[in-house]
Protein backbone atom coordinates (compact mmCIF):
# COMPACT_ATOMS: atom_id res chain seq x y z
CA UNK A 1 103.49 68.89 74.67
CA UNK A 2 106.43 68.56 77.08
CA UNK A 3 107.67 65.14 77.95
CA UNK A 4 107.63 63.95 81.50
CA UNK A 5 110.97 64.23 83.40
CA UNK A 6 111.74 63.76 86.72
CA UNK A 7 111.31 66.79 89.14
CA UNK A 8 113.98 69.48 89.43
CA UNK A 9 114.32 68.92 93.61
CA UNK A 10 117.04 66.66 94.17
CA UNK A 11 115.79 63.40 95.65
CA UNK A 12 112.36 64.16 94.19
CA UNK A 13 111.24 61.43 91.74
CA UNK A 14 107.96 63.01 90.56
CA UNK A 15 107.41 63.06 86.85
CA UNK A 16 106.46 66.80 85.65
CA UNK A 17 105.90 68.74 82.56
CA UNK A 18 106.75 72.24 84.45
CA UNK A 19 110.54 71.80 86.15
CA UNK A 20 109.71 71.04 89.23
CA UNK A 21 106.43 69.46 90.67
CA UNK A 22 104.00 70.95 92.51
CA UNK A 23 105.24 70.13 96.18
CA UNK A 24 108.40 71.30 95.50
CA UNK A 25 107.72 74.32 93.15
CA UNK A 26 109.41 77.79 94.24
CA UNK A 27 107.38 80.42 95.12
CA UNK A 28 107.40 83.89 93.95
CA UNK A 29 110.16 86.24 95.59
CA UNK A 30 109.13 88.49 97.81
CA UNK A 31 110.98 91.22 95.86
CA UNK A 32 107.93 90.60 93.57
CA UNK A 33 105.08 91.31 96.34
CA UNK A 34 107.12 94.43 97.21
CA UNK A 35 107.11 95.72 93.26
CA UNK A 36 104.35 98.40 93.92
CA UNK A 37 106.13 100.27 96.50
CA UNK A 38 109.31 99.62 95.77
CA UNK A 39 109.51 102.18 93.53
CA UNK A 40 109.02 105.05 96.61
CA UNK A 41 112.24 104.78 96.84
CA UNK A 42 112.52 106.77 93.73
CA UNK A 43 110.20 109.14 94.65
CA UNK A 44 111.77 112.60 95.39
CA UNK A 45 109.77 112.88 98.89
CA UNK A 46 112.67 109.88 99.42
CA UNK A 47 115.54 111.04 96.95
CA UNK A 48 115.72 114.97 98.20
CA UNK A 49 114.08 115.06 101.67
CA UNK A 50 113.37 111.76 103.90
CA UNK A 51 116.76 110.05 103.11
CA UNK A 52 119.24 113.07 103.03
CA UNK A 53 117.47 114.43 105.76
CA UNK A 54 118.22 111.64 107.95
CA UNK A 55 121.93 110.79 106.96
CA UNK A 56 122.60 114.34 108.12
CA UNK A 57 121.07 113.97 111.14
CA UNK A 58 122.00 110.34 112.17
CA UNK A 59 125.55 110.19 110.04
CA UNK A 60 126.73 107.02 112.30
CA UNK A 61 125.67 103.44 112.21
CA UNK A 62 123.27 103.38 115.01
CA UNK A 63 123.63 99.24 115.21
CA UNK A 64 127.66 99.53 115.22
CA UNK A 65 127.18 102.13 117.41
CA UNK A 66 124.98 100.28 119.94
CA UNK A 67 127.97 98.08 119.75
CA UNK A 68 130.68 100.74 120.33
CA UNK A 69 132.16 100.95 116.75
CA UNK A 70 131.83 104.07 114.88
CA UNK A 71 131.08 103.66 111.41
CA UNK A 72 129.90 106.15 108.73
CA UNK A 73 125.99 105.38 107.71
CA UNK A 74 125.46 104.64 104.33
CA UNK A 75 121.43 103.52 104.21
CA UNK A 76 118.57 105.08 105.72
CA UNK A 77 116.10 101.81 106.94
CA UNK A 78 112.63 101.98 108.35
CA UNK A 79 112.80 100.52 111.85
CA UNK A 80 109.51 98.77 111.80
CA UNK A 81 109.19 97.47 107.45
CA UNK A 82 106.36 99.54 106.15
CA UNK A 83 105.38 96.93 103.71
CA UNK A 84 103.68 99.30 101.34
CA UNK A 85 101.84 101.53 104.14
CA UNK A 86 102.55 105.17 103.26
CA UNK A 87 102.09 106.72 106.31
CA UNK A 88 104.90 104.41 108.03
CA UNK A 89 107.18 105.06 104.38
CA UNK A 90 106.99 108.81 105.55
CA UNK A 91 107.37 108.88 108.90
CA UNK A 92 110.50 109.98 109.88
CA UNK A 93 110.56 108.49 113.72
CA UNK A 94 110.33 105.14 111.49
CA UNK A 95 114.12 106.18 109.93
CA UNK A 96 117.55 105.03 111.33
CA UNK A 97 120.53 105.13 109.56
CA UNK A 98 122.89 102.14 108.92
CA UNK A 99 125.74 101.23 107.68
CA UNK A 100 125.19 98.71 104.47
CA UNK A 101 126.70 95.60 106.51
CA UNK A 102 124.28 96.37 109.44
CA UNK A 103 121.29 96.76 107.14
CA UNK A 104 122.01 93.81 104.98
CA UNK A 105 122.04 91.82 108.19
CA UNK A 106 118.59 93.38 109.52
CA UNK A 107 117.44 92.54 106.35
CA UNK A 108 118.06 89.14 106.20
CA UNK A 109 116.60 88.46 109.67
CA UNK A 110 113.23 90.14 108.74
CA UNK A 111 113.03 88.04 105.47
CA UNK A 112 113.61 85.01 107.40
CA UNK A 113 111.17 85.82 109.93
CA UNK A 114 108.87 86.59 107.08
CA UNK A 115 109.17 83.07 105.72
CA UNK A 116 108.88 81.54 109.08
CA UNK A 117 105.48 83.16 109.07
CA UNK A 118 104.26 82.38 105.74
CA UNK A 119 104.56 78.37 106.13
């Protein structure tokens, strides 16, 4: 049995066997919730159709764009997150192309706003 040490969290004097105690214990990453369907991405409906598809119609940025700055589209994004529903994966009026900067950003904003939610 583990001894009792004080709680991972700094400022948090708890006493716990497991790292950190239970108020301030992480919780799982989303990338872990997302597992299942992450791996359409490997898929070759994804690979040799949806994404190539789109780059060569939509080769630009369309957030630089919106912004006047023309930058060559690296990453084809869903515009609304399908969060594991196929038919929204698929569609292809879901698709924009982004540059990685652009998408990294949208990113970001989404998981935030997902976190927001969650508490």
């Amino acid at each position: 049995m583990k001894p009792l040490r004080p709680c991972r969290r700094p400022g948090c004097s708890a006493l716990t066997r497991e790292g950190y105690c239970p108020k301030h214990k992480p919780r799982p990453a989303a990338r872990r919730e997302s597992a299942e369907y992450h791996a359409w991405y490997s898929l070759p409906i994804w690979t040799d159709d949806l994404r190539p598809t789109q780059l060569l119609q939509e080769p630009w940025c369309r957030e630089c764009a919106k912004r006047g700055i023309r930058t060559r589209a690296t990453v084809v994004d869903h515009v609304e997150p399908h969060r594991g529903d196929w038919a929204k994966f698929t569609d292809k009026t879901n698709l924009q192309s982004l540059c990685k900067s652009c998408h990294d950003r949208k990113t970001a904003r989404e998981q935030a706003a997902e976190r927001r939610k969650s508490r």
